[in-house]
N, C-alpha and C. Protein backbone atom coordinates (compact mmCIF):
# COMPACT_ATOMS: atom_id res chain seq x y z
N UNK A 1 77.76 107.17 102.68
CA UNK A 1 77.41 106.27 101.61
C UNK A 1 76.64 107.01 100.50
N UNK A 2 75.51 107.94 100.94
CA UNK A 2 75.12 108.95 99.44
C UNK A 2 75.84 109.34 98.73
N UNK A 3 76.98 110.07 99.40
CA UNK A 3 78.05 110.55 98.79
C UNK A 3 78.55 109.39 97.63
N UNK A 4 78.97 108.47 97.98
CA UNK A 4 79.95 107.54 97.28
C UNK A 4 78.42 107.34 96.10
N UNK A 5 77.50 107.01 96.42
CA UNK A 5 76.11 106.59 95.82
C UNK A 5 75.99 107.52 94.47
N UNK A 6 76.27 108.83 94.83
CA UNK A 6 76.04 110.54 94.03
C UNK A 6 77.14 110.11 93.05
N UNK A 7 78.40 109.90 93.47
CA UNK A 7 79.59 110.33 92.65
C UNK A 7 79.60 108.76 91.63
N UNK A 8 79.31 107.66 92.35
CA UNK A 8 78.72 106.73 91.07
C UNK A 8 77.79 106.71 90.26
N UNK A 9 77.04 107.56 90.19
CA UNK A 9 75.97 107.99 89.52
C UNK A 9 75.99 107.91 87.87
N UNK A 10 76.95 108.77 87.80
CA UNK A 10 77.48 109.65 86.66
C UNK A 10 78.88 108.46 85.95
N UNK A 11 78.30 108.33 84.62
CA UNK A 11 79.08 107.53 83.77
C UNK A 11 80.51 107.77 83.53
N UNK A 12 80.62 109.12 83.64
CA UNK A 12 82.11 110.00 83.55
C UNK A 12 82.58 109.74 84.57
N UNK A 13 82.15 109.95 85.79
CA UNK A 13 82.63 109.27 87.01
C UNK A 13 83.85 108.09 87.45
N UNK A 14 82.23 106.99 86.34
CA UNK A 14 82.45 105.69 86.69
C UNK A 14 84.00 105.42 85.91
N UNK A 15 84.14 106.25 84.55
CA UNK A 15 84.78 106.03 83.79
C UNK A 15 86.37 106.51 84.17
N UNK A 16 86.24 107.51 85.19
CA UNK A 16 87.68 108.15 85.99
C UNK A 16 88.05 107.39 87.17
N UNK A 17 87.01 106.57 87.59
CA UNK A 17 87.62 105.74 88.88
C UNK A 17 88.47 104.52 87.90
N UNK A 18 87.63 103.65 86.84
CA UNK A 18 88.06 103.30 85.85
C UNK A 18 89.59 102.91 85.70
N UNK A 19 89.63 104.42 84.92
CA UNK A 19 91.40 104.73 84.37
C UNK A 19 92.22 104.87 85.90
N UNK A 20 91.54 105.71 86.99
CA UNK A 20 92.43 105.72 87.69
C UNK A 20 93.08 104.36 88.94
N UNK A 21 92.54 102.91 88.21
CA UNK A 21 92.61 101.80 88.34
C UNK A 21 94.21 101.36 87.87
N UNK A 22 94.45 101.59 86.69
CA UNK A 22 95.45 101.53 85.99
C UNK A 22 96.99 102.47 86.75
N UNK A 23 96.63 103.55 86.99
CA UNK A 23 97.68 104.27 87.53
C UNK A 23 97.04 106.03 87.59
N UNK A 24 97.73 106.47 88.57
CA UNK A 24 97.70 107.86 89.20
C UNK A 24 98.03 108.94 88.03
N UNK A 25 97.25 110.00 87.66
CA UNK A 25 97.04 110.53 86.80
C UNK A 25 96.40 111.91 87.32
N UNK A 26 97.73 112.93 86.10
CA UNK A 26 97.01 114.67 86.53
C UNK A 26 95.55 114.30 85.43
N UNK A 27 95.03 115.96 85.99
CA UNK A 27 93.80 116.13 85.19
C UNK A 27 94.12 116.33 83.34
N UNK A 28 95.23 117.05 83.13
CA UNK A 28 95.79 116.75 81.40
C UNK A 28 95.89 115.26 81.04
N UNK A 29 96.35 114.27 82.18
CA UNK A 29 95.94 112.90 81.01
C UNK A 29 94.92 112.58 81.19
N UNK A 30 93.94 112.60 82.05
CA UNK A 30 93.20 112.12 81.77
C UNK A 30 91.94 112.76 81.07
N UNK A 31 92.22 113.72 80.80
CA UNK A 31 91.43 114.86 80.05
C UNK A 31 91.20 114.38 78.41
N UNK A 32 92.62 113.35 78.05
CA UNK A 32 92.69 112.80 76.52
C UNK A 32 92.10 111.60 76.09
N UNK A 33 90.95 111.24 77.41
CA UNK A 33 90.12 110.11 77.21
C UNK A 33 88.82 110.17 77.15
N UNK A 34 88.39 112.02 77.29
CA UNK A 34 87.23 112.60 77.35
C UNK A 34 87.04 113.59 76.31
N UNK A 35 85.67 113.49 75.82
CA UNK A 35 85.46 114.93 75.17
C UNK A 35 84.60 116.17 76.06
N UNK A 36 85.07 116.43 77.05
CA UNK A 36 84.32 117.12 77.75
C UNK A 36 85.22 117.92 78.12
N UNK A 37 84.92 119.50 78.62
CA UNK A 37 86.09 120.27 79.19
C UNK A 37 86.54 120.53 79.91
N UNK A 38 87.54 120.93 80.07
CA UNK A 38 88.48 120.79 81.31
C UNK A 38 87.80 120.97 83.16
N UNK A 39 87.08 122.21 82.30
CA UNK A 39 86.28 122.27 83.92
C UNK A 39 85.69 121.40 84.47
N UNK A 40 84.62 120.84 83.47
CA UNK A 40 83.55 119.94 83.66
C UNK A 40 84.81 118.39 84.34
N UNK A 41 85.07 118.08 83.48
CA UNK A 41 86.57 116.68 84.27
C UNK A 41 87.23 117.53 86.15
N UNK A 42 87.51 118.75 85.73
CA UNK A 42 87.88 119.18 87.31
C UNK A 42 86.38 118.82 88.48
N UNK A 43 85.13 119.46 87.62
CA UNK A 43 83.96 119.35 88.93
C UNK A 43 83.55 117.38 88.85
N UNK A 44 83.75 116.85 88.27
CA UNK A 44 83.63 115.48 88.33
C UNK A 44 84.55 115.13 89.40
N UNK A 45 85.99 115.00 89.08
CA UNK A 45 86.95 114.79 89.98
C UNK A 45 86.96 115.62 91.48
N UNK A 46 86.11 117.09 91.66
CA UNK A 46 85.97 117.49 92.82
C UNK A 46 84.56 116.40 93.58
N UNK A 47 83.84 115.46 92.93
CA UNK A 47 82.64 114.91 93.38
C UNK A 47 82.90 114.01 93.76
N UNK A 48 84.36 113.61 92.92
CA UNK A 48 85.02 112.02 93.79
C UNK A 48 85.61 112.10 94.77
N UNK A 49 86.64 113.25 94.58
CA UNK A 49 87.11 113.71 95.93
C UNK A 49 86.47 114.13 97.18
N UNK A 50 85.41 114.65 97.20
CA UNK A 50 84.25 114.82 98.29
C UNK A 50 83.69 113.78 98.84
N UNK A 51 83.62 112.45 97.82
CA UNK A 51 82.96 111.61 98.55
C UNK A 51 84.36 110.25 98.37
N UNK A 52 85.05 110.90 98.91
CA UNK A 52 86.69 110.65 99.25
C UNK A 52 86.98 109.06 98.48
N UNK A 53 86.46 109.19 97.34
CA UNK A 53 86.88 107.72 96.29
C UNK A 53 87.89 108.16 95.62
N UNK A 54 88.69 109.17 95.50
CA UNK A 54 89.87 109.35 95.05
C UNK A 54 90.92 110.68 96.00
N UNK A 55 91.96 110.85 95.75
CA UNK A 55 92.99 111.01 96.74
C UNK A 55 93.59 112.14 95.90
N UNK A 56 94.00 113.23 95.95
CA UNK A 56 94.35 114.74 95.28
C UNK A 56 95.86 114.95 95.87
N UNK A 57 96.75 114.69 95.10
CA UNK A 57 98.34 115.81 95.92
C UNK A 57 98.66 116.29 94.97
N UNK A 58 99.07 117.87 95.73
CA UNK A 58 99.34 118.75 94.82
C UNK A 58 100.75 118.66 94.98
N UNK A 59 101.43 118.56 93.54
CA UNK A 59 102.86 119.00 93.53
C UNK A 59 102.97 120.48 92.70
N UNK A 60 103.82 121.02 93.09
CA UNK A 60 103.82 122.58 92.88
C UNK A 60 102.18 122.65 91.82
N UNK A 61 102.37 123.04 90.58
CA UNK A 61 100.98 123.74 90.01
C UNK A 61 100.26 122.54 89.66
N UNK A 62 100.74 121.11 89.31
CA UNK A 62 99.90 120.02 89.01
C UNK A 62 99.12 119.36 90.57
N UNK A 63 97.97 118.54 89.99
CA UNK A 63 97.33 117.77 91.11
C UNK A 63 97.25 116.15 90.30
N UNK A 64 97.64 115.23 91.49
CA UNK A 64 98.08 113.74 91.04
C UNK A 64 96.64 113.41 90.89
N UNK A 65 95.79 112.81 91.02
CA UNK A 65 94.57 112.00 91.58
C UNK A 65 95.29 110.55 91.15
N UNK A 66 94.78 109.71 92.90
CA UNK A 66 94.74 108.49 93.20
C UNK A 66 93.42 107.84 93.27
N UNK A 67 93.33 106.28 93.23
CA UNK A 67 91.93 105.83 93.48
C UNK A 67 92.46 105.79 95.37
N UNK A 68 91.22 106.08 96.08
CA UNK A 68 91.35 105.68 97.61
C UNK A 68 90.43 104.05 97.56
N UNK A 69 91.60 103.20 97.70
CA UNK A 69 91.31 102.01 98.12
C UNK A 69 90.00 101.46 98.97
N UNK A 70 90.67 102.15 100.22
CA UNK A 70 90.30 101.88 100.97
C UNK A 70 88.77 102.53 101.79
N UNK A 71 88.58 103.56 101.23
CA UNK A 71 86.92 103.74 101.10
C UNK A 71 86.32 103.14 100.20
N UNK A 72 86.77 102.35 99.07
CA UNK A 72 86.09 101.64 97.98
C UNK A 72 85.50 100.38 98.42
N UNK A 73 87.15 99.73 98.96
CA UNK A 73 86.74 98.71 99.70
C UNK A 73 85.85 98.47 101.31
N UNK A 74 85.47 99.36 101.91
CA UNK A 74 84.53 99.97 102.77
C UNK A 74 82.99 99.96 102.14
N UNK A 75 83.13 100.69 101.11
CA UNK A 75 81.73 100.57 100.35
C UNK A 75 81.16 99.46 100.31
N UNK A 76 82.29 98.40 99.38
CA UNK A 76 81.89 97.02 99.03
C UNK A 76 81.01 96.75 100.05
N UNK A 77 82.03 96.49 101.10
CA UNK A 77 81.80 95.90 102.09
C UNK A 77 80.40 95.83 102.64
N UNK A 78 79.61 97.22 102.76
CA UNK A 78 78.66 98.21 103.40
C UNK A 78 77.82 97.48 102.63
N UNK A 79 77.96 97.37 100.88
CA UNK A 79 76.57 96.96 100.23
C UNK A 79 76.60 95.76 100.35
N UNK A 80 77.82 94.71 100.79
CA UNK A 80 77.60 93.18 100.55
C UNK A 80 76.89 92.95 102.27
N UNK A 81 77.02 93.80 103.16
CA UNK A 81 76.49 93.59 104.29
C UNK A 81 74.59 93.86 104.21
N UNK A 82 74.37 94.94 103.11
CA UNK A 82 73.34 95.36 103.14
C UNK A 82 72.81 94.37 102.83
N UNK A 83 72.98 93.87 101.46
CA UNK A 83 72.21 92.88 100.74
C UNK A 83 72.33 91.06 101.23
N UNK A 84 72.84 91.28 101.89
CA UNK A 84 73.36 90.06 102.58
C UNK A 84 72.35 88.75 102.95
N UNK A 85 71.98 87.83 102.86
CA UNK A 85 70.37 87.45 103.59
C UNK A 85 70.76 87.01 104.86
């Protein structure tokens, strides 16, 4: 849960789980919704991927990123249990 906690942190973050709501996307599109550089969008997207809120396949030299559902919906879950009375 830190993990997922860390990688929501960050507004850029919030803003790539976001788009990747809409549909599955390499790091070039979604790179045209940021002014930040390429690297910096790769170590964001390595922080989501670590704290496994998004999903990486590599086809030959590109990488897809997916949202992972289903740790998202896990999270929910975790904080509506926390806060729960």
């Amino acid at each position: 849960m830190n993990k997922v906690l860390k990688a929501l942190a960050d507004p850029n973050r919030r803003q790539i789980l976001d788009l990747l709501k809409t549909k599955d996307m390499h790091v070039n599109e979604l790179l045209k919704y940021f002014s930040i550089t390429q690297a910096s969008l790769s170590h964001h997207l390595e922080i989501l991927r670590s704290a496994d809120l998004v999903i990486a396949e590599k086809k030959w030299q590109f990488v897809r990123y997916s949202l992972n559902t289903s740790v998202i919906e896990s999270f929910l879950g975790a904080l509506y249990t926390m806060f729960q009375k």
